[in-house]
C-alpha atoms as a PDB file:
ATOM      1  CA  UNK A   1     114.141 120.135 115.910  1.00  0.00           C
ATOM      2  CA  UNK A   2     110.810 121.625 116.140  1.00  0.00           C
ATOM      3  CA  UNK A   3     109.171 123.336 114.030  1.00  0.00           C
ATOM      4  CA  UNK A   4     106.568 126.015 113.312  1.00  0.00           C
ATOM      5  CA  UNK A   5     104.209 123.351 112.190  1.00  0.00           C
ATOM      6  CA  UNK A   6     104.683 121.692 115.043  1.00  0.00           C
ATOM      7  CA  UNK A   7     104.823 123.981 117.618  1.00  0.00           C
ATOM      8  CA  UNK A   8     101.284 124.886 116.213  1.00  0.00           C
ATOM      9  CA  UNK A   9      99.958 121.592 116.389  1.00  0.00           C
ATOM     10  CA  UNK A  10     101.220 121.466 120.028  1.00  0.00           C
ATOM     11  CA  UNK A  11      99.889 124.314 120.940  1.00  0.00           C
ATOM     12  CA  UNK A  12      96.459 123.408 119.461  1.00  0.00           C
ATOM     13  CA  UNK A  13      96.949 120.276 121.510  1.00  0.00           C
ATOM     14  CA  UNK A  14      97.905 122.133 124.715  1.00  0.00           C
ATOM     15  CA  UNK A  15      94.175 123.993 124.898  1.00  0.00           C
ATOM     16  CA  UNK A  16      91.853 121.076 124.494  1.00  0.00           C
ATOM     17  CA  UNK A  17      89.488 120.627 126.871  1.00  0.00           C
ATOM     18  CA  UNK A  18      88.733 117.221 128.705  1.00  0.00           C
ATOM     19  CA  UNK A  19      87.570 114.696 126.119  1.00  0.00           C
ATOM     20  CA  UNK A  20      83.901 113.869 127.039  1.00  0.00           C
ATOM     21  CA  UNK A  21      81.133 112.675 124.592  1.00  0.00           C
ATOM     22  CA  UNK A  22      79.751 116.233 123.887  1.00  0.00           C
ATOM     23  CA  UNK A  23      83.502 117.219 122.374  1.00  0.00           C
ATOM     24  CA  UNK A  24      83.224 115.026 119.961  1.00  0.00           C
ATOM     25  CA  UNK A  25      80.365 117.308 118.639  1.00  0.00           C
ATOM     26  CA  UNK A  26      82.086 120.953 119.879  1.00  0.00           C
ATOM     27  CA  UNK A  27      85.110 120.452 119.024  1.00  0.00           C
ATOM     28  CA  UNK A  28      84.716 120.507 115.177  1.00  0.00           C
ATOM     29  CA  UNK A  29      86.623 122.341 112.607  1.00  0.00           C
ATOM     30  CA  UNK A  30      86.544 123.489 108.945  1.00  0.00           C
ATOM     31  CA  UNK A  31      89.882 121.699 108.010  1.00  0.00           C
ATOM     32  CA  UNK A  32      90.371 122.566 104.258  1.00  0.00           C
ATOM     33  CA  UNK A  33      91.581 119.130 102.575  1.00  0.00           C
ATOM     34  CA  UNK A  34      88.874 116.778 104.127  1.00  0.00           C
ATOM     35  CA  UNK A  35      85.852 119.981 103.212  1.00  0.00           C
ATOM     36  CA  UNK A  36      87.229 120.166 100.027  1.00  0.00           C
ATOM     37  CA  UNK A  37      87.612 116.967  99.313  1.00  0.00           C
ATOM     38  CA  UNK A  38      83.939 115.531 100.498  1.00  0.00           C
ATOM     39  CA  UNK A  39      82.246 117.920  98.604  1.00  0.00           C
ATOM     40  CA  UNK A  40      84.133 117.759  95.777  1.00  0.00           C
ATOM     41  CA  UNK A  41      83.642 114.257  95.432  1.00  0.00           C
ATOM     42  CA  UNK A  42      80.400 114.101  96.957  1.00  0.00           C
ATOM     43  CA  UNK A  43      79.462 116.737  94.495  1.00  0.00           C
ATOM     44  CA  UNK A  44      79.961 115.495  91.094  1.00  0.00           C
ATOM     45  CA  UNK A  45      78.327 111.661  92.650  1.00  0.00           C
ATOM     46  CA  UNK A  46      75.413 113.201  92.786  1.00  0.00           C
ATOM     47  CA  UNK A  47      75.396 115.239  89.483  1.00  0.00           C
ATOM     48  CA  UNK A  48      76.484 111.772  87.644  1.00  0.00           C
ATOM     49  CA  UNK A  49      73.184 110.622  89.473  1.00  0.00           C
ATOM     50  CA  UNK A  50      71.150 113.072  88.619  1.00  0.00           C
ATOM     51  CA  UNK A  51      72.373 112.797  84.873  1.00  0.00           C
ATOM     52  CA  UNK A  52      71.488 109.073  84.872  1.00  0.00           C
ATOM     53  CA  UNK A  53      67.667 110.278  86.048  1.00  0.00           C
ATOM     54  CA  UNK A  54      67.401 112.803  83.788  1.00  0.00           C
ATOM     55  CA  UNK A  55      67.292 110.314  81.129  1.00  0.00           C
ATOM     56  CA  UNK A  56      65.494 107.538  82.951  1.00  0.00           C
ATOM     57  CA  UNK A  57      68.145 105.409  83.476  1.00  0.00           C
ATOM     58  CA  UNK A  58      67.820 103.575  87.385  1.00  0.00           C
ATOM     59  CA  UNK A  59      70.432 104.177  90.427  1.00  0.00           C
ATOM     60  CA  UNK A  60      70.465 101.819  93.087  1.00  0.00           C
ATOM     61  CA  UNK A  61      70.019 104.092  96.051  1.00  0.00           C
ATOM     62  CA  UNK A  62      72.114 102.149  98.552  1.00  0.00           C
ATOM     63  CA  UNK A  63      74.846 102.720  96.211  1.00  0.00           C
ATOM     64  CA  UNK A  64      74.121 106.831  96.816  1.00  0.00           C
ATOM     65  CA  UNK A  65      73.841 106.256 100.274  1.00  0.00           C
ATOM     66  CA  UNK A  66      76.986 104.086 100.595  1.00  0.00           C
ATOM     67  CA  UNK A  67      79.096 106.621  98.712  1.00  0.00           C
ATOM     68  CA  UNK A  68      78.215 110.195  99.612  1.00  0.00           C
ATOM     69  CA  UNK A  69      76.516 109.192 103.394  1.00  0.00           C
ATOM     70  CA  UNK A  70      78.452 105.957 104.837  1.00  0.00           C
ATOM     71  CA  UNK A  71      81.890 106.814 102.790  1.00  0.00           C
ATOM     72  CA  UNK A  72      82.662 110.305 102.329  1.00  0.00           C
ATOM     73  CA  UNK A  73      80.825 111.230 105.501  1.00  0.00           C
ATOM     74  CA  UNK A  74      82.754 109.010 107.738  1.00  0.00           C
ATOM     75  CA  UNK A  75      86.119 110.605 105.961  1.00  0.00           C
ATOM     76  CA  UNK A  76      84.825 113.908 107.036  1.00  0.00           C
ATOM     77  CA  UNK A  77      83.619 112.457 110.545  1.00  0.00           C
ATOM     78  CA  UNK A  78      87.318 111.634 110.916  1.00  0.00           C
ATOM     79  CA  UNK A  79      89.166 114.059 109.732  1.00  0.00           C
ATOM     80  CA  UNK A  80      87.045 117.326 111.008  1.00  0.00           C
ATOM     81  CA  UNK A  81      85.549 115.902 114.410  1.00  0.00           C
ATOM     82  CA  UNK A  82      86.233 115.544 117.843  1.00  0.00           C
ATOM     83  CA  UNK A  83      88.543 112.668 116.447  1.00  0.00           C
ATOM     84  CA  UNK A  84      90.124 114.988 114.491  1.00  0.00           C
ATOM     85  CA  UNK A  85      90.741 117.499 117.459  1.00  0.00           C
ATOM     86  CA  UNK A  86      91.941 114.545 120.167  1.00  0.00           C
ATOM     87  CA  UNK A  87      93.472 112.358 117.530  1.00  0.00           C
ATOM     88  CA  UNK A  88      97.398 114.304 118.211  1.00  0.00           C
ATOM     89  CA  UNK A  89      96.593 114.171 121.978  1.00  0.00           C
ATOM     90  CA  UNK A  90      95.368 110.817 122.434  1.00  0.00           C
ATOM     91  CA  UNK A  91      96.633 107.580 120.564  1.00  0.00           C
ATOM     92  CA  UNK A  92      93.592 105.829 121.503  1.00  0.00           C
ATOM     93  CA  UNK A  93      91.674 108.657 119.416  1.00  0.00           C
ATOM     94  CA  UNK A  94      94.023 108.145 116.780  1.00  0.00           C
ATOM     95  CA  UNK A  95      93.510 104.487 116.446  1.00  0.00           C
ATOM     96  CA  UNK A  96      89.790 104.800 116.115  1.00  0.00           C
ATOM     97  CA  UNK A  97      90.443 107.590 113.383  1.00  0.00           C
ATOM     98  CA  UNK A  98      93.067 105.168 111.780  1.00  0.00           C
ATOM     99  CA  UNK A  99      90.189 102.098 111.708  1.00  0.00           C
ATOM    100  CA  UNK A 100      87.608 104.446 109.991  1.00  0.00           C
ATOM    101  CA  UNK A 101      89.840 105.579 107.514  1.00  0.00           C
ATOM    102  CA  UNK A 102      91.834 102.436 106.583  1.00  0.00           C
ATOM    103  CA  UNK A 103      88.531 100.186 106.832  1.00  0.00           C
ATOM    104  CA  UNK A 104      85.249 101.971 106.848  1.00  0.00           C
ATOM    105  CA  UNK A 105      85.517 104.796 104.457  1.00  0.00           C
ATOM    106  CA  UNK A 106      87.225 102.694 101.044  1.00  0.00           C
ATOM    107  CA  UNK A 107      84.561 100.054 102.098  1.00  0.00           C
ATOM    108  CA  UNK A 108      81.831 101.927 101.940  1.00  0.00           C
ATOM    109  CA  UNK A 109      83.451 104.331  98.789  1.00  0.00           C
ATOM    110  CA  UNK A 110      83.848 100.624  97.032  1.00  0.00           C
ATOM    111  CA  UNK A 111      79.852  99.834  97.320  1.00  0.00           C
ATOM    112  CA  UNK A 112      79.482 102.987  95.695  1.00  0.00           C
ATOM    113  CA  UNK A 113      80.550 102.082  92.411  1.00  0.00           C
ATOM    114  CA  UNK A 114      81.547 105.505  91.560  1.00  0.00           C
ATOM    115  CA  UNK A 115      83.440 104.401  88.471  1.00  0.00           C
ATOM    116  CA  UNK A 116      80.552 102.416  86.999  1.00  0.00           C
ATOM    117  CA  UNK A 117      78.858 105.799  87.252  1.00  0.00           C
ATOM    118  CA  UNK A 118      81.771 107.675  86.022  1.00  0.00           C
ATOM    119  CA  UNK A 119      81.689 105.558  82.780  1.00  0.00           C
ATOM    120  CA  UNK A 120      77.789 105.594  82.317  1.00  0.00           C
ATOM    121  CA  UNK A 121      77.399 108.939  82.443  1.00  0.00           C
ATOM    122  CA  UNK A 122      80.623 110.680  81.073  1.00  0.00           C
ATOM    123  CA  UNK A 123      81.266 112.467  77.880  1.00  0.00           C
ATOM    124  CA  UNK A 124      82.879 110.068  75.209  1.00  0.00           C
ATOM    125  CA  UNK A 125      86.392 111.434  75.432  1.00  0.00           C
ATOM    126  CA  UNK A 126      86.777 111.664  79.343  1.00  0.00           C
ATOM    127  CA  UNK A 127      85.330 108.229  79.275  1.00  0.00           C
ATOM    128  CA  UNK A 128      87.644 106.472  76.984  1.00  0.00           C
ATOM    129  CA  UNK A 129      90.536 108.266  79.188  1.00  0.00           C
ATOM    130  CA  UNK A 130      89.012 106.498  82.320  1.00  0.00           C
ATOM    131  CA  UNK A 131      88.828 103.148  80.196  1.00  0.00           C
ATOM    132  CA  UNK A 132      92.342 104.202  79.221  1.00  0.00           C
ATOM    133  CA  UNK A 133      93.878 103.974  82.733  1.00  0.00           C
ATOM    134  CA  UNK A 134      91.550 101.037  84.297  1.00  0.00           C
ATOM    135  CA  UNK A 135      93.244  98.983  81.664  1.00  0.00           C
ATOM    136  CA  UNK A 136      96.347 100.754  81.894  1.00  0.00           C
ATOM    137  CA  UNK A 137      99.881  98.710  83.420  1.00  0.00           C
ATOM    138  CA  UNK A 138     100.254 100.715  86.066  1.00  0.00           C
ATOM    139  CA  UNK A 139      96.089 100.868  87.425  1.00  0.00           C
ATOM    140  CA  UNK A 140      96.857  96.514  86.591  1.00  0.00           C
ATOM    141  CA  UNK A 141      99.850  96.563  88.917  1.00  0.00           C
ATOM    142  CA  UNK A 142      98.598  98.464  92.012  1.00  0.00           C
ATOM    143  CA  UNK A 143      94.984  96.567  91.721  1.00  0.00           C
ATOM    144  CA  UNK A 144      97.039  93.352  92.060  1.00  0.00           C
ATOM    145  CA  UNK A 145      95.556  91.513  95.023  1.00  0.00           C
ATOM    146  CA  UNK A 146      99.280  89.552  96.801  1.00  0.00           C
ATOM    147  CA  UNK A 147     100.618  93.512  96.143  1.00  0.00           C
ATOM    148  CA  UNK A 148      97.858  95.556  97.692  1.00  0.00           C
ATOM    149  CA  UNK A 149      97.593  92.929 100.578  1.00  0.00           C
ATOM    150  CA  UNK A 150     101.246  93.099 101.423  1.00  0.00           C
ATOM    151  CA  UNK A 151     100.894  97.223 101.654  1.00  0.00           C
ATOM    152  CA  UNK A 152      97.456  96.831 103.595  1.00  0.00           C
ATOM    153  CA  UNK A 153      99.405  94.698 105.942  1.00  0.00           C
ATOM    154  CA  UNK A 154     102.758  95.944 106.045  1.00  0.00           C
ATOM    155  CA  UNK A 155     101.865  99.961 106.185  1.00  0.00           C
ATOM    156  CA  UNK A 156     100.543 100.349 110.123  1.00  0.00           C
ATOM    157  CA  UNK A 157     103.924  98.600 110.921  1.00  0.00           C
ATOM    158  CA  UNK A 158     105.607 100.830 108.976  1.00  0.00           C
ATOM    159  CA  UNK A 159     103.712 103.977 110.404  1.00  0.00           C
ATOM    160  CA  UNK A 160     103.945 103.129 114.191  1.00  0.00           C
ATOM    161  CA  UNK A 161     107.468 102.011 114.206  1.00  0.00           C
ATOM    162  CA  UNK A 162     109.252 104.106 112.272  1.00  0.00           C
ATOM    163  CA  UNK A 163     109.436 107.777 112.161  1.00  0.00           C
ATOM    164  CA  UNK A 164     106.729 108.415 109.955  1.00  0.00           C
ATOM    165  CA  UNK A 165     104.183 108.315 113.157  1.00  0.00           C
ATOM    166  CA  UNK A 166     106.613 110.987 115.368  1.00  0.00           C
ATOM    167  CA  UNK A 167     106.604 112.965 111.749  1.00  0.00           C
ATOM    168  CA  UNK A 168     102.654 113.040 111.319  1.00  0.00           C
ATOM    169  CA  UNK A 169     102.545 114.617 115.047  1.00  0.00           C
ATOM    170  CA  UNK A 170     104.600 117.074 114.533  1.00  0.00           C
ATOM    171  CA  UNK A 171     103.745 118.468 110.883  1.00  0.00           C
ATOM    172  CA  UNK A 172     100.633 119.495 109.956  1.00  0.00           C
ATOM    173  CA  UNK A 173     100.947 118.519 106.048  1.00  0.00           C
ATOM    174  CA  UNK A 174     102.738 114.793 107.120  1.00  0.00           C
ATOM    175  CA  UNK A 175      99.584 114.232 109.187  1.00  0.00           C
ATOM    176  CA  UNK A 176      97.240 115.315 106.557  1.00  0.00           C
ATOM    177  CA  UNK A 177      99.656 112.586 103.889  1.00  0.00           C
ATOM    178  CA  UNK A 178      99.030 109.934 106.690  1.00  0.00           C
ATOM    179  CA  UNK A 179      95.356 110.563 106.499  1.00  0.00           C
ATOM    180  CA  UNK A 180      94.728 110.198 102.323  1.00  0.00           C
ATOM    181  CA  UNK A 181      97.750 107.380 102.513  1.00  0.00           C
ATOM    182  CA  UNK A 182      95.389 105.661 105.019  1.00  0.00           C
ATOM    183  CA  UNK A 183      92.523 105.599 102.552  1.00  0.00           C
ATOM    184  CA  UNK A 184      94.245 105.191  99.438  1.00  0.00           C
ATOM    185  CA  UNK A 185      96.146 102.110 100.670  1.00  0.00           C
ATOM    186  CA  UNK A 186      92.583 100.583 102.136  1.00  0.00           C
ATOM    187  CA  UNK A 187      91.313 101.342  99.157  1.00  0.00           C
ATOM    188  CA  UNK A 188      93.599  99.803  96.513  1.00  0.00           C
ATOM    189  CA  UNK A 189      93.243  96.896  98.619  1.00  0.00           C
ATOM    190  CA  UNK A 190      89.106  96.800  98.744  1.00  0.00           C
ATOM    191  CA  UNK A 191      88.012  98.275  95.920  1.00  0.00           C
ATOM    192  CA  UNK A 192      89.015  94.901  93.769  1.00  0.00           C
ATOM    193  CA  UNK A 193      87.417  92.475  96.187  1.00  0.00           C
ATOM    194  CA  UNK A 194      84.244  94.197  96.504  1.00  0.00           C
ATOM    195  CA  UNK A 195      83.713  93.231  92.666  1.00  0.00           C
ATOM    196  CA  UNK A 196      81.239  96.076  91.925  1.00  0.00           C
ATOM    197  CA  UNK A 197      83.204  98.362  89.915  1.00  0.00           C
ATOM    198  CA  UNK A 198      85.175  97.032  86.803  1.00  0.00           C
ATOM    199  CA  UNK A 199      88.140  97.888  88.074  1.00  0.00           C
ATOM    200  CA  UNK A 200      91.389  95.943  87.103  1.00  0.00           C
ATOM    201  CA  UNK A 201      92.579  93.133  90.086  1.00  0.00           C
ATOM    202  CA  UNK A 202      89.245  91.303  90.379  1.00  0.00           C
ATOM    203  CA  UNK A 203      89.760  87.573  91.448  1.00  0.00           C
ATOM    204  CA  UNK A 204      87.262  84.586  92.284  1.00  0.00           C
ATOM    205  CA  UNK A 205      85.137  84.876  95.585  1.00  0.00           C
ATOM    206  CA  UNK A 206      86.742  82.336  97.347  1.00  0.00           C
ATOM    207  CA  UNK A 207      90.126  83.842  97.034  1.00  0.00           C
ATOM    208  CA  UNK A 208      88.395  87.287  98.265  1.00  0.00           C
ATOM    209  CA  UNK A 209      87.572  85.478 100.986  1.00  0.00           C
ATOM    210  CA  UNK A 210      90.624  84.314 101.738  1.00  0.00           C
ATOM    211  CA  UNK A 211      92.282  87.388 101.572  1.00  0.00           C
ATOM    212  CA  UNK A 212      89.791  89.403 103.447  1.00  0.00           C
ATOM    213  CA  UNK A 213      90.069  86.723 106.814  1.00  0.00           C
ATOM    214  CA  UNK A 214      93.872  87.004 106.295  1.00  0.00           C
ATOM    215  CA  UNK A 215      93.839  90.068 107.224  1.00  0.00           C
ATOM    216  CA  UNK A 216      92.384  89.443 110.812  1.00  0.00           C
ATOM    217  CA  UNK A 217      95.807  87.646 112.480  1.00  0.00           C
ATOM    218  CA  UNK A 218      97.373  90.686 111.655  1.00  0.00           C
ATOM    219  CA  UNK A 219      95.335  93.254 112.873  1.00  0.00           C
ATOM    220  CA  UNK A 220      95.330  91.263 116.280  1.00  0.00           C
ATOM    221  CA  UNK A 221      99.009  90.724 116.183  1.00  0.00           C
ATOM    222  CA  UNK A 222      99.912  94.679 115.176  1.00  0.00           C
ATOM    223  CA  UNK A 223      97.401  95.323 118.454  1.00  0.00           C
ATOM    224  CA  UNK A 224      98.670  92.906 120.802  1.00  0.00           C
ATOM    225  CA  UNK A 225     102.506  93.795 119.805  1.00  0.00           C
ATOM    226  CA  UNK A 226     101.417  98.110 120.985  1.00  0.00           C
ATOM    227  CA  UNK A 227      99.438  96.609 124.060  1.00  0.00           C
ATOM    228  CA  UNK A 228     102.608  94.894 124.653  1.00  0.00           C
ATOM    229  CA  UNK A 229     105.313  97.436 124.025  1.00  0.00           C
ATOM    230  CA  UNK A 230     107.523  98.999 126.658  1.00  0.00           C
ATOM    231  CA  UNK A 231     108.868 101.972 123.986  1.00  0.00           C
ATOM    232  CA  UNK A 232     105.300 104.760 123.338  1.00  0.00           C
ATOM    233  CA  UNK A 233     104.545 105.529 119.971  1.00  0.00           C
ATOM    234  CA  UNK A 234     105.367 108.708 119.052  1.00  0.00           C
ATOM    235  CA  UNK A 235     108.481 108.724 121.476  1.00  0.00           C
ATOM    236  CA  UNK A 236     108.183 111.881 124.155  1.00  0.00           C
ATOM    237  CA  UNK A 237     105.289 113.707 122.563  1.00  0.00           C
ATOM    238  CA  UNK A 238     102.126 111.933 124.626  1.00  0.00           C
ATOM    239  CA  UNK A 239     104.345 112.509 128.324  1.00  0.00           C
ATOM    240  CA  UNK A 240     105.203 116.202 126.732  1.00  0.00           C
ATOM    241  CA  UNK A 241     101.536 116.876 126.465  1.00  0.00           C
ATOM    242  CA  UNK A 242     101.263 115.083 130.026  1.00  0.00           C
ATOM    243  CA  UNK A 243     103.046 117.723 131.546  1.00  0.00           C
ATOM    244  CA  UNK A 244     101.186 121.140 130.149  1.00  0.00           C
ATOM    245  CA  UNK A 245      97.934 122.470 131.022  1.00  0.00           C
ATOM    246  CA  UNK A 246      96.223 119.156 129.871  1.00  0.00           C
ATOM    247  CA  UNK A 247      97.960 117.160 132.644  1.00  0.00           C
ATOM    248  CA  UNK A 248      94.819 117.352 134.708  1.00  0.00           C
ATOM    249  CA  UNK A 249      92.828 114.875 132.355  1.00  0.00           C
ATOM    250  CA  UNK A 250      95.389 113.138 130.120  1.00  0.00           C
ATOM    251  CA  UNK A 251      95.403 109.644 130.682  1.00  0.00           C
ATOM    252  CA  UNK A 252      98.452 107.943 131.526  1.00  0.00           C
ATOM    253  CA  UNK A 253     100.539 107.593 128.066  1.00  0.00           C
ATOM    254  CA  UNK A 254     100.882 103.762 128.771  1.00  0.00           C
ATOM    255  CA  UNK A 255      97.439 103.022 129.365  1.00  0.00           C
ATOM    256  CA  UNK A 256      96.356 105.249 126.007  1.00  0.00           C
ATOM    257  CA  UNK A 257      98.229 102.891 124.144  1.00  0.00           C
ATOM    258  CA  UNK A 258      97.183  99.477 125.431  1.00  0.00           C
ATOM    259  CA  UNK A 259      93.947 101.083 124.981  1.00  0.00           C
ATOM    260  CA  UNK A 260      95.090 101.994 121.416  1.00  0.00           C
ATOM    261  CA  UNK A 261      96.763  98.291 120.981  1.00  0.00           C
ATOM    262  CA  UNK A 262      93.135  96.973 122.078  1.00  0.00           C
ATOM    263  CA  UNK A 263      90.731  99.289 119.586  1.00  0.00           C
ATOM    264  CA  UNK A 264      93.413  98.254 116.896  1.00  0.00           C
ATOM    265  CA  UNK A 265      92.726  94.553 117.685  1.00  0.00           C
ATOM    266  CA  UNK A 266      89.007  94.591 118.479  1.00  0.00           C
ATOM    267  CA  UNK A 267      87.661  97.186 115.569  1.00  0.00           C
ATOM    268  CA  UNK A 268      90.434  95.485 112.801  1.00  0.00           C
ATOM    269  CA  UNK A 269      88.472  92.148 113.782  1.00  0.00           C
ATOM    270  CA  UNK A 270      85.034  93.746 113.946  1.00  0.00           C
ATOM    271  CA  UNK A 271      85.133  95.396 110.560  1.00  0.00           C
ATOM    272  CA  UNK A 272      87.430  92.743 109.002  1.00  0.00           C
ATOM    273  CA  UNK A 273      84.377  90.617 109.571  1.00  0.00           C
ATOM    274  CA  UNK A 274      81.755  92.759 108.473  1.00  0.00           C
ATOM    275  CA  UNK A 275      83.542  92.753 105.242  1.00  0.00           C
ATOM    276  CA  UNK A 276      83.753  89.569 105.016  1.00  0.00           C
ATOM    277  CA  UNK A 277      79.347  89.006 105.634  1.00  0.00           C
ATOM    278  CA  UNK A 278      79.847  91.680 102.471  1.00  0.00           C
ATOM    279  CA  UNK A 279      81.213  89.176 100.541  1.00  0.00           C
ATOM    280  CA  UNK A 280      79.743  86.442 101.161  1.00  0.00           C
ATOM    281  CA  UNK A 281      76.304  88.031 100.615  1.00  0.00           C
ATOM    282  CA  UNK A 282      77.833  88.984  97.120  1.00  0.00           C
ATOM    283  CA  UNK A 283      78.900  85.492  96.637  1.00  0.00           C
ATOM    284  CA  UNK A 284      75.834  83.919  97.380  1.00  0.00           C
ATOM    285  CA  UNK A 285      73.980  86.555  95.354  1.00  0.00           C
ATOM    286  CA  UNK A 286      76.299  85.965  92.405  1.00  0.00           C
ATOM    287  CA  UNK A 287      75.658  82.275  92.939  1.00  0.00           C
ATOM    288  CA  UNK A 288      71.606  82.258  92.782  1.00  0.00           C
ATOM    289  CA  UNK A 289      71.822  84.982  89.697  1.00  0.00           C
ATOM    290  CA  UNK A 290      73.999  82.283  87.640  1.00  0.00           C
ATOM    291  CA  UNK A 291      71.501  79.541  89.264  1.00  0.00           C
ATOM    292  CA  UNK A 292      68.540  81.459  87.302  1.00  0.00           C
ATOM    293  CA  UNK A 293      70.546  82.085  84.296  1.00  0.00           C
ATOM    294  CA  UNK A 294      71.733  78.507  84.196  1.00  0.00           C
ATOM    295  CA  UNK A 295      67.564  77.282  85.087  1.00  0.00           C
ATOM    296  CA  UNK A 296      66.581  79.486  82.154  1.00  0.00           C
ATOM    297  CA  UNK A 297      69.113  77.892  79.239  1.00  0.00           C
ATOM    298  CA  UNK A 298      68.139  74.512  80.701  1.00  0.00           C
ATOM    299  CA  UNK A 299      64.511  75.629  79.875  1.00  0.00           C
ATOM    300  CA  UNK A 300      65.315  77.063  76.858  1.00  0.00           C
ATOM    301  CA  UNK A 301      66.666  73.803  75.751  1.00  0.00           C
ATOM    302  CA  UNK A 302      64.102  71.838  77.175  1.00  0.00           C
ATOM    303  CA  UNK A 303      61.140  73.526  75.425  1.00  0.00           C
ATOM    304  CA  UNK A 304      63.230  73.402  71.924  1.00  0.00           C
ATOM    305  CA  UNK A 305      63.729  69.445  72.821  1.00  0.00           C
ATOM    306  CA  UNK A 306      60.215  69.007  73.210  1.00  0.00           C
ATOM    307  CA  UNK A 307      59.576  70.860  70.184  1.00  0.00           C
ATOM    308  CA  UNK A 308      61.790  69.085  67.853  1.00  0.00           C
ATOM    309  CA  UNK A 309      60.094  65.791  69.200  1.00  0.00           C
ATOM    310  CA  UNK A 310      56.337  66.877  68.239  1.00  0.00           C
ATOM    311  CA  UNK A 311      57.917  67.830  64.829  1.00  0.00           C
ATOM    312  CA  UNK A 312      60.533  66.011  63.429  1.00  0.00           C
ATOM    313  CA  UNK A 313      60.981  67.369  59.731  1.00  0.00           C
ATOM    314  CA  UNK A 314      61.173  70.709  60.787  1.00  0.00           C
ATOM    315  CA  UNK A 315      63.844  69.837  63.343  1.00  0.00           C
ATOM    316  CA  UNK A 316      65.975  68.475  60.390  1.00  0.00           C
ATOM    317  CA  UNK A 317      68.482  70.246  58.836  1.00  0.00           C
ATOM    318  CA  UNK A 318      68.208  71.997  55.148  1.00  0.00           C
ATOM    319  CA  UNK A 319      69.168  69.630  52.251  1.00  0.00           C
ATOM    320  CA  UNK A 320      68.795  66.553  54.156  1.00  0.00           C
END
């Protein structure tokens, strides 16, 4: 059955022009949710920072830029660009909107440490609320690394081969869902192993490693499987669209998705890897910092050794 939704997304589908690099820049819109939602967030970042100068407290500045430029602008990159326009007309469109949303944006939203600056520069009550929840059961449960792994892993095959993907094309609000699940579910999964916010779920480096390389073999598998399919994602819609006023420049639907199946593989690999230079430039970071803090009790002890040698009476204890 269609609906109105739908019929309206079609319809907006139906009078796109040819997708060439200068679309990507003309064919931007004023979508509500992802507006809203960037400067909203973007917004109160940069009053918590401003708060924190105020009183001459220090920001790291790649934190700002990571948060409010690298994060929330590549959110509303993909959900109010070109990608945005092309991404119900073209599955390889969508798959480069699905990488940026799943990968980039909670990566970069994680270096940001927002809630380190939520809890240094909040009132006393709204802050113990936020303390509240980070320790709370339930923020324990869905930070827990084997959990937000499996639903990293498991939720593209649950979106492209099921109805969910069909649903998202068709409705307006399901494809908006599919957009925040996207980054909520990359997000539960990052924000722990990036180890910069106190956030519940935090586990050694080596097992962040682990888990962020064991994501690659799937990301190459999910890719390979759509290059490999004989059944199109998203059933009749892409040779529907084939067949209107678009027919002139659509690709063929088969190719679009082992072009789809290919971004899937390539970009999951690229950025999986990226994350993981991330963490092992925290690592090795954290390593040297306990290397100095370790060098400094050695001192310590070394100088009060020395000490007690040149005099012994003083180095005795009281009484004896």
């Amino acid at each position: 059955m269609v609906t109105p939704l739908s019929l309206a997304a079609l319809s907006a589908s139906e009078v796109l022009p040819r997708l060439t690099p200068g679309a990507f820049f003309s064919e931007w819109s004023l979508a509500p949710l992802p507006l809203v939602v960037t400067v909203w967030a973007g917004g109160l970042y940069l009053l918590g920072v401003a708060k924190l100068r105020r009183r001459g407290d220090r920001w790291p500045p790649g934190r700002t830029v990571a948060f409010v430029g690298a994060g929330l602008g590549s959110f509303y990159l993909a959900t109010s660009s070109g990608l945005a326009a092309y991404d119900t007309a073209l599955v390889s469109v969508h798959m480069v909107q699905h990488m940026v949303l799943s990968m980039v944006v909670p990566l970069f939203l994680a270096l940001g440490a927002p809630v380190t600056l939520a809890l240094r520069t909040l009132p006393a009550r709204p802050r113990r609320l936020l303390l509240a929840v980070l320790h709370s059961r339930v923020a324990r449960l869905l930070s827990f690394p084997p959990l937000t792994f499996g639903l990293y892993v498991v939720s593209p095959w649950a979106l492209y081969f099921s109805g969910w993907y069909r649903a998202s094309l068709e409705n307006v609000w399901v494809h908006e869902a599919m957009h925040v699940h996207l980054v909520m579910v990359g997000a539960l999964f990052f924000w722990p192993l990036m180890g910069v916010d106190p956030v519940p779920g935090r586990v050694g480096y080596p097992f962040r490693v682990a888990l962020a390389v064991g994501t690659l073999p799937f990301h190459a598998f999910l890719g390979i499987t759509i290059m490999g399919s004989t059944t199109l994602l998203g059933g009749d819609w892409y040779p529907s669209l084939s067949e209107g006023p678009m027919g002139s420049w659509l690709p063929d639907p088969y190719a679009d998705q082992n072009l789809a199946g290919g971004i899937l593989w390539g970009a999951g690999d690229l950025v999986g890897l990226s994350f993981f230079v991330v963490l092992f430039v925290q690592w090795v970071r954290q390593s040297m910092a306990e290397a100095k803090r370790e060098d400094r009790r050695l001192d310590l002890l070394e100088a009060r050794e020395a000490r007690d040698a040149r005099d012994p009476v003083s180095a005795q204890p009281a009484g004896e």
